[in-house]
N, C-alpha and C. Protein backbone atom coordinates (compact mmCIF):
# COMPACT_ATOMS: atom_id res chain seq x y z
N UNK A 1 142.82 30.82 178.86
CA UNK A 1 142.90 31.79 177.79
C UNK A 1 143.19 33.18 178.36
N UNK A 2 144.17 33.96 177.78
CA UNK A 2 144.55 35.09 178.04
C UNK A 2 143.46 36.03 177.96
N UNK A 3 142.93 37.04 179.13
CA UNK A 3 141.53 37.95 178.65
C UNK A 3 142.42 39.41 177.76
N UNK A 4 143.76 39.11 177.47
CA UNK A 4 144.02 40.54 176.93
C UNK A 4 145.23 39.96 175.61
N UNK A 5 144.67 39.84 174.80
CA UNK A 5 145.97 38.76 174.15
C UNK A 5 147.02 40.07 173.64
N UNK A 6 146.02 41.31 172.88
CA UNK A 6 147.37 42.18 172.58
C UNK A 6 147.21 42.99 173.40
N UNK A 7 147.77 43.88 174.38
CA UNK A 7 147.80 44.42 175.14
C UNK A 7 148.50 45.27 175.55
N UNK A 8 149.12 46.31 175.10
CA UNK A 8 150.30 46.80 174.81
C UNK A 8 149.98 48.52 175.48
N UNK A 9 151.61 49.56 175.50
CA UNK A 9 151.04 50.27 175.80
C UNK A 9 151.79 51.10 174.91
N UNK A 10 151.34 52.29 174.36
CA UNK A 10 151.49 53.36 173.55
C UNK A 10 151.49 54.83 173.84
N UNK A 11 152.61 55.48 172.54
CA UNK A 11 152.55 56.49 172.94
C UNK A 11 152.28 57.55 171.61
N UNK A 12 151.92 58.72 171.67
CA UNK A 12 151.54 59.82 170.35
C UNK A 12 152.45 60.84 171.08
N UNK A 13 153.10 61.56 169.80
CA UNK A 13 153.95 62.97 169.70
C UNK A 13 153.07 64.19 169.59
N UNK A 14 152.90 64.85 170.65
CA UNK A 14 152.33 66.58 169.80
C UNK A 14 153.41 67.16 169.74
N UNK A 15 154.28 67.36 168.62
CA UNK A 15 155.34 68.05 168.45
C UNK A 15 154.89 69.75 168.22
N UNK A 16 155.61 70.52 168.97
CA UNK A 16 155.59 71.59 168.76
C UNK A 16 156.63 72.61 168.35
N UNK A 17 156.92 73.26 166.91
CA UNK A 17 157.74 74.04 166.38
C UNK A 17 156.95 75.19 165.98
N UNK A 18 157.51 76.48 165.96
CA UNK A 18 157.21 77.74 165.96
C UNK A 18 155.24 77.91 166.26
N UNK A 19 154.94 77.13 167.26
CA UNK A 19 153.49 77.43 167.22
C UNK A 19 152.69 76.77 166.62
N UNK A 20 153.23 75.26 165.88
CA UNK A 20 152.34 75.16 164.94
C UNK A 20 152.94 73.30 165.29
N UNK A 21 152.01 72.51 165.11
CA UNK A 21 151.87 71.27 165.28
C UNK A 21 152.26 70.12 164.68
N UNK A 22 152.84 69.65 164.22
CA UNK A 22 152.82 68.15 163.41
C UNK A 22 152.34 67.32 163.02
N UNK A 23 151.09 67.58 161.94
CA UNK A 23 150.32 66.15 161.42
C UNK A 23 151.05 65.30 160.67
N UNK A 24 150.97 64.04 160.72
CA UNK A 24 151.43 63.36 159.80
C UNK A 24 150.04 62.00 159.37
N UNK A 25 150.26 62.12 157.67
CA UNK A 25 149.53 61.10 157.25
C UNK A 25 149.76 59.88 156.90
N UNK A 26 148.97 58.96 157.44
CA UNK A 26 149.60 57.88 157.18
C UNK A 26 149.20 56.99 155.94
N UNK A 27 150.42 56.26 155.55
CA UNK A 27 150.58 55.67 154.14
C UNK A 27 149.47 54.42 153.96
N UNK A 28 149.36 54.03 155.17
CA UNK A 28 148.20 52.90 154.91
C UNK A 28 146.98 52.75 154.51
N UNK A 29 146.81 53.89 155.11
CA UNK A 29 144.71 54.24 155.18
C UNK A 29 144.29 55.57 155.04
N UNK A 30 145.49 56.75 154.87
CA UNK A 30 145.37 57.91 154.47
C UNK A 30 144.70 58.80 155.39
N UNK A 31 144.62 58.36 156.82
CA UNK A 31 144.03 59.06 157.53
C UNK A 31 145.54 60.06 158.53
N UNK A 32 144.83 61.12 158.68
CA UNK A 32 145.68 62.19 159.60
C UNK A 32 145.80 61.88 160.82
N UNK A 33 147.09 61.89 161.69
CA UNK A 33 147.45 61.40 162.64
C UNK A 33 148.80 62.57 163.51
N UNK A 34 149.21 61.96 164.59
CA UNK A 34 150.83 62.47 165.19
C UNK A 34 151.58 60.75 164.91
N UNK A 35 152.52 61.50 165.03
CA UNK A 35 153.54 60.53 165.27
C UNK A 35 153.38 59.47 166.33
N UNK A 36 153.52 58.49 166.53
CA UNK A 36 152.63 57.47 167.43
C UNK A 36 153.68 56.07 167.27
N UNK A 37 153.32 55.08 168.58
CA UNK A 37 153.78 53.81 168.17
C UNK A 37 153.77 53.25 169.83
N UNK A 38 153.82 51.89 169.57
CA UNK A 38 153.67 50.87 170.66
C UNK A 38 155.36 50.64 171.36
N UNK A 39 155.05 51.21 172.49
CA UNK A 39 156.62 51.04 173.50
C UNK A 39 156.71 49.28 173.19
N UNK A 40 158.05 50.08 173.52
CA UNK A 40 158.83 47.94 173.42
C UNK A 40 158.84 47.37 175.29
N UNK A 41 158.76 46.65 174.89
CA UNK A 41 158.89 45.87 176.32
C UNK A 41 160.40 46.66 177.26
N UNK A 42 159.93 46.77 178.54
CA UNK A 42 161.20 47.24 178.95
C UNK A 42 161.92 48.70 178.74
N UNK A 43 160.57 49.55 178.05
CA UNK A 43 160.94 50.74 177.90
C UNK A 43 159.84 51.67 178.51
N UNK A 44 159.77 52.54 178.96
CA UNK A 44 159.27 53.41 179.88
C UNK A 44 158.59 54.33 178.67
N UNK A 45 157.32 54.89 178.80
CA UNK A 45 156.26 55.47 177.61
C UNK A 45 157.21 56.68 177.79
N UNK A 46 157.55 57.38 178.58
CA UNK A 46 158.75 58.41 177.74
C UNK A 46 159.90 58.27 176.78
N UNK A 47 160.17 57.20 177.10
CA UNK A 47 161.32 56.57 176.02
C UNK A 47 161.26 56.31 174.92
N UNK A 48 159.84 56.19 174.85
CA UNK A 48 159.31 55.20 173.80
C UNK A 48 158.73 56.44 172.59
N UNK A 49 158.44 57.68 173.31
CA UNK A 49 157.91 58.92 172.55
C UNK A 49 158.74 59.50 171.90
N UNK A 50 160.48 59.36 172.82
CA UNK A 50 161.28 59.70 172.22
C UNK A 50 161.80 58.94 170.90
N UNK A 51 161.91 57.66 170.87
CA UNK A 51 162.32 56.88 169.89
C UNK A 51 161.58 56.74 168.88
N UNK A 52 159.91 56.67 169.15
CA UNK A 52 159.18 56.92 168.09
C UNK A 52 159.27 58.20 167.28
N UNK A 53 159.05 59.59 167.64
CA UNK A 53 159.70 60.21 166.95
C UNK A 53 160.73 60.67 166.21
N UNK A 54 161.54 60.00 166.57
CA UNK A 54 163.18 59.68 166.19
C UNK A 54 162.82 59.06 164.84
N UNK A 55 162.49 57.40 164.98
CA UNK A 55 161.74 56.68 163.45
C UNK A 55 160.76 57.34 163.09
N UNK A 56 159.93 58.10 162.67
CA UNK A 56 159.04 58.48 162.33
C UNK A 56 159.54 59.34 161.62
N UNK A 57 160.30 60.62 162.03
CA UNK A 57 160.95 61.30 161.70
C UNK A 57 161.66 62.58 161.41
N UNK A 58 162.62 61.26 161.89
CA UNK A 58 164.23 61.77 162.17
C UNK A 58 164.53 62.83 163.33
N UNK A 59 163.36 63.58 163.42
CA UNK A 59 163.80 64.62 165.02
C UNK A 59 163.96 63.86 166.23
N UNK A 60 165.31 64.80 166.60
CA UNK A 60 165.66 64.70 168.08
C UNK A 60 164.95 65.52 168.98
N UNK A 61 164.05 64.82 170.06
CA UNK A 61 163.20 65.63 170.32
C UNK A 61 163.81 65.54 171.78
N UNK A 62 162.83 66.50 172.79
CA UNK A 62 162.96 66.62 174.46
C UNK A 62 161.10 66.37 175.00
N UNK A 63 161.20 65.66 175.55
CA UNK A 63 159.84 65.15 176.15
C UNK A 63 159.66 66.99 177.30
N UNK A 64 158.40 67.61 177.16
CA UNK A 64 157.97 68.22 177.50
C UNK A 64 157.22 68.37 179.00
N UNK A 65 156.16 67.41 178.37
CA UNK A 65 155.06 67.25 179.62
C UNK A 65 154.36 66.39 179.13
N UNK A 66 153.73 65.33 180.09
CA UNK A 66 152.51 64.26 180.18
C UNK A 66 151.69 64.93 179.79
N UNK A 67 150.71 64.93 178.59
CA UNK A 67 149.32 65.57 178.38
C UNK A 67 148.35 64.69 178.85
N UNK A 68 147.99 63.52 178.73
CA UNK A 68 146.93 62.87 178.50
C UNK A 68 147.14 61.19 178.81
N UNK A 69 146.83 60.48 179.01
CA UNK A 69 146.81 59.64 179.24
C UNK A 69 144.68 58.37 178.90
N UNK A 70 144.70 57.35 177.91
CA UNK A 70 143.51 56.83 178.15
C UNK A 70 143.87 55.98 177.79
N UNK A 71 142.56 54.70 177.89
CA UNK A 71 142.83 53.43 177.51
C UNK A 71 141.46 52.80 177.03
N UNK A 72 142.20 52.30 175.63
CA UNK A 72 140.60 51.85 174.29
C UNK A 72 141.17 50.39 174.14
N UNK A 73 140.26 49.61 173.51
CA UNK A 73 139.75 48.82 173.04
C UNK A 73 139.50 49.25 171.35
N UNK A 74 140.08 48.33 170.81
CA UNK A 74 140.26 48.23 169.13
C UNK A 74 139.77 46.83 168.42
N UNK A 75 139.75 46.83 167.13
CA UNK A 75 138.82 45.73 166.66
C UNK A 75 140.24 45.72 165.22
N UNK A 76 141.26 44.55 165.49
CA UNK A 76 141.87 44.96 164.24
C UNK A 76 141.39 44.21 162.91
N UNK A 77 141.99 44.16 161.04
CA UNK A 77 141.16 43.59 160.59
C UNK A 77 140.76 42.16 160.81
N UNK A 78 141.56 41.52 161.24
CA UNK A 78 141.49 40.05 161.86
C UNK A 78 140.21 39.67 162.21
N UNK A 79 139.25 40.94 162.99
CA UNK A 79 138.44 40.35 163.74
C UNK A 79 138.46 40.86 165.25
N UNK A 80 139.98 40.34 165.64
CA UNK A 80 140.32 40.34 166.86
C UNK A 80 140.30 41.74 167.88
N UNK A 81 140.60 41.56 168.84
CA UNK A 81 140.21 42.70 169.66
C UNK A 81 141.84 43.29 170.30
N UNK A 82 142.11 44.91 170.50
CA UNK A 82 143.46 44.57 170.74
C UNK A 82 143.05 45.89 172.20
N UNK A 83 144.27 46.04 172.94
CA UNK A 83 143.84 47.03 173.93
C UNK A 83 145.05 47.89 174.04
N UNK A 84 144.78 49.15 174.26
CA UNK A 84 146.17 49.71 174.52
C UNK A 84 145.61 50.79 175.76
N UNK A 85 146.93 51.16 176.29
CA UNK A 85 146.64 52.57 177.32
C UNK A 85 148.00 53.98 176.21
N UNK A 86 147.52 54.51 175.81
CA UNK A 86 147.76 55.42 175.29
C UNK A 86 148.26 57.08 176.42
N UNK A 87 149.58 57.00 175.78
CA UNK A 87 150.34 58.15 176.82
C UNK A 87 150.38 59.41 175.78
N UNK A 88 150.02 60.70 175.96
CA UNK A 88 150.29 61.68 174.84
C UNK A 88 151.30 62.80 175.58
N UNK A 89 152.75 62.52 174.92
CA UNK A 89 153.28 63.76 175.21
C UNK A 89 153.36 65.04 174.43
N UNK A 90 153.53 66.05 175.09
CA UNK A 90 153.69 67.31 174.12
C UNK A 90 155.52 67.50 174.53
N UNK A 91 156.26 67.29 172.94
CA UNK A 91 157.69 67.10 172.79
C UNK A 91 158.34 68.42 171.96
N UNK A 92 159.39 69.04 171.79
CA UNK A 92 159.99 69.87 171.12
C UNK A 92 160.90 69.61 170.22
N UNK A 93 161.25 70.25 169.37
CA UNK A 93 162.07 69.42 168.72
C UNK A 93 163.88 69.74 169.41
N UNK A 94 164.86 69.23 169.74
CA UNK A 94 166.29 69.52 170.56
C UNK A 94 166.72 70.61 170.08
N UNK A 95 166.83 71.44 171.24
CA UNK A 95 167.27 73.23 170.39
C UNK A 95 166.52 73.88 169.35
N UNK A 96 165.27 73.08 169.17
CA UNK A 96 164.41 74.42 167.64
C UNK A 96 164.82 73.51 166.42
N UNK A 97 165.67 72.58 166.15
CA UNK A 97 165.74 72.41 165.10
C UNK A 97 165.44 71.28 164.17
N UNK A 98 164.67 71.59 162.98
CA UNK A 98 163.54 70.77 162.34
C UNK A 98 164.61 70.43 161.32
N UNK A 99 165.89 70.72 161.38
CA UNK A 99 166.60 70.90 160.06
C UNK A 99 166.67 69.22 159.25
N UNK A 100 166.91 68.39 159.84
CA UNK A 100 167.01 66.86 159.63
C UNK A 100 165.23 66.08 159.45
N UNK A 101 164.10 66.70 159.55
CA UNK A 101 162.96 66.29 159.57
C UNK A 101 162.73 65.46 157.96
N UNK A 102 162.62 64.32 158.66
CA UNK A 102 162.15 63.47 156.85
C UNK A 102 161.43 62.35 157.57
N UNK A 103 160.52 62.06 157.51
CA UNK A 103 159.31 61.25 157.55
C UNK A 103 159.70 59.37 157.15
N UNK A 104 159.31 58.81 157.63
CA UNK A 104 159.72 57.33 157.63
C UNK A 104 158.90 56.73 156.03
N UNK A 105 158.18 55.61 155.96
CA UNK A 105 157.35 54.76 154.92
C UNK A 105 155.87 54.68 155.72
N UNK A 106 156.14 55.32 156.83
CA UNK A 106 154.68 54.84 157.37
C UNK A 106 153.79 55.91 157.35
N UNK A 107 154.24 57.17 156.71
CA UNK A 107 153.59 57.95 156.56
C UNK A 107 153.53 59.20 154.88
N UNK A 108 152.73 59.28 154.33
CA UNK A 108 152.57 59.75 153.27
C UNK A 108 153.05 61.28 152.66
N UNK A 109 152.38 62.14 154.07
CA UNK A 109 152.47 63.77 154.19
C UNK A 109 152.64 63.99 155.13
N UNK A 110 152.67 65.34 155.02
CA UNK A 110 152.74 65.74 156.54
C UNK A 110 152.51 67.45 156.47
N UNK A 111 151.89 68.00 157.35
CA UNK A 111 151.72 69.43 157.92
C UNK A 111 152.02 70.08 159.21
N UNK A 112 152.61 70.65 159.17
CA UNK A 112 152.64 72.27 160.30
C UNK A 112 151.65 72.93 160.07
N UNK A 113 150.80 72.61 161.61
CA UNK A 113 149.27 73.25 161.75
C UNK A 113 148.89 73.81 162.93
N UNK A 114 148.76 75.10 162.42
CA UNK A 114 148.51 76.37 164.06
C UNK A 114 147.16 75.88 164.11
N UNK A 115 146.82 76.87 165.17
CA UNK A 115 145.29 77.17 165.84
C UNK A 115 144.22 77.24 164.66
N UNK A 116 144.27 77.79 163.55
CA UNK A 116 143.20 78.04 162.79
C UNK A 116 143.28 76.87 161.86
N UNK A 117 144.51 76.65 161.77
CA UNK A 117 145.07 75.03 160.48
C UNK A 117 144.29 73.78 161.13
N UNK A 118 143.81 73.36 162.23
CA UNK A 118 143.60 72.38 163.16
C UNK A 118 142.60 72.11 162.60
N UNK A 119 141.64 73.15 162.07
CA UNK A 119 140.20 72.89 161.90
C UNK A 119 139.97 72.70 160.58
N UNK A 120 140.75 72.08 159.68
CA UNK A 120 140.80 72.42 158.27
C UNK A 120 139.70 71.22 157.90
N UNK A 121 138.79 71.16 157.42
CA UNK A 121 138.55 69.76 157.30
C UNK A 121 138.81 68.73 156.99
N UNK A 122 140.19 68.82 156.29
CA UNK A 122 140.93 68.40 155.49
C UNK A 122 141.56 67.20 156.03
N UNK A 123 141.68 67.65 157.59
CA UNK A 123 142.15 67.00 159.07
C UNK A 123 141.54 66.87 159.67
N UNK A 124 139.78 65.93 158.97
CA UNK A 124 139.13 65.52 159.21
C UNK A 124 138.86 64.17 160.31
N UNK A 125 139.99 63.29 159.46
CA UNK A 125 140.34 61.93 159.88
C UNK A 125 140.84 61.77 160.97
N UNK A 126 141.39 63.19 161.81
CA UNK A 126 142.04 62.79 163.04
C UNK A 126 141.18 62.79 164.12
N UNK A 127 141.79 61.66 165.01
CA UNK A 127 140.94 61.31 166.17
C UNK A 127 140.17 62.79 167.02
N UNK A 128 139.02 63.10 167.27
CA UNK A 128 138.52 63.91 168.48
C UNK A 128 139.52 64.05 169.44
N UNK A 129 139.66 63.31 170.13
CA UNK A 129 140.24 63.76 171.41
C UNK A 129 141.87 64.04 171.04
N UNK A 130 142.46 63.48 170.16
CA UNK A 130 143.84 64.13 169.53
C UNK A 130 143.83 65.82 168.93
N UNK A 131 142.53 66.07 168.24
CA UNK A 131 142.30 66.92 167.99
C UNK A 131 141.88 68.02 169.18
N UNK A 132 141.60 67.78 170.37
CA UNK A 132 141.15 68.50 171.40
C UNK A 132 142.20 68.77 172.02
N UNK A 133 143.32 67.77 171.74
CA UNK A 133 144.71 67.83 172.71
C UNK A 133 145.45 68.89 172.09
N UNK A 134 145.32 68.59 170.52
CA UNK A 134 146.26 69.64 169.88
C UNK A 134 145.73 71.06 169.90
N UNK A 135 144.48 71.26 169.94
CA UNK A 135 143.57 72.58 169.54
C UNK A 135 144.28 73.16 171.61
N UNK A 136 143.90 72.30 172.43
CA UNK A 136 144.39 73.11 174.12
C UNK A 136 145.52 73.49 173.78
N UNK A 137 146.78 72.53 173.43
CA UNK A 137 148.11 73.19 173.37
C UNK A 137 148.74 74.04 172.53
N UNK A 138 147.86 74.03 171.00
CA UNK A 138 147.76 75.30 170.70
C UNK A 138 147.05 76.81 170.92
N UNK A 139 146.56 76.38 171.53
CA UNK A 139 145.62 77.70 172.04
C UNK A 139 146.17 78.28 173.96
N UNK A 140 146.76 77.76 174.22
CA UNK A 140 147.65 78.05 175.60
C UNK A 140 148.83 77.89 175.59
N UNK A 141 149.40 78.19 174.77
CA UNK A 141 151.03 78.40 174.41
C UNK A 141 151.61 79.49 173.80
């Protein structure tokens, strides 16, 4: 028996335009998130940040810098147990421009959120440590 049956590795967008961040909500469970998704086989977690944001949506972005890097253990509804190592880049959007930005089905809303927007409670649902990532890179930039 396999000890890791899903096992995959992933990556999240901190997109950054004029100072201010990219939440997006998602359509499933209504909780606040970044742009995010599981690399494909054969693609390198930079590649994979880029393309996810690409589907997600629609920006052409430029990979920045490695922020973060961890690795969890999940319980999906199945039951089952899934594992990922999670890569977080901080990305820009190509030349400044948000002009083409439209959001995929997998997500509901979405906000541009500075330093003081981060804490809204509103953007409650987003993970701690996503929230710690976004609150450093807004607050040192």
């Amino acid at each position: 028996m396999n000890p890791y049956p899903d096992y995959r590795i992933a990556v999240e967008a901190i997109i950054v335009h004029d100072r201010k961040v990219l939440l997006t909500k998602r359509a499933d469970d209504g909780s606040w998130y970044v742009p995010a998704g599981k690399a494909k086989y054969e693609e390198t977690p930079k590649e994979a940040v880029i393309r996810e944001t690409r589907e997600e949506t629609s920006l052409e972005v430029v990979s920045v810098e490695e922020l973060h890097v961890r690795a969890f253990k999940g319980t999906k509804a199945s039951g089952e147990f899934f594992y990922r190592v999670m890569f977080t880049y901080l990305v820009r959007p190509r030349n400044g421009d948000i002009g083409g930005f439209r959001l995929n089905d997998e997500h509901s809303d979405y906000a541009w959120v500075d330093a003081q927007g981060i804490r809204d409670s509103r953007y409650d649902s987003l993970q701690p440590n996503v929230r710690r990532i976004i609150a450093d890179v807004l607050n040192s930039r």
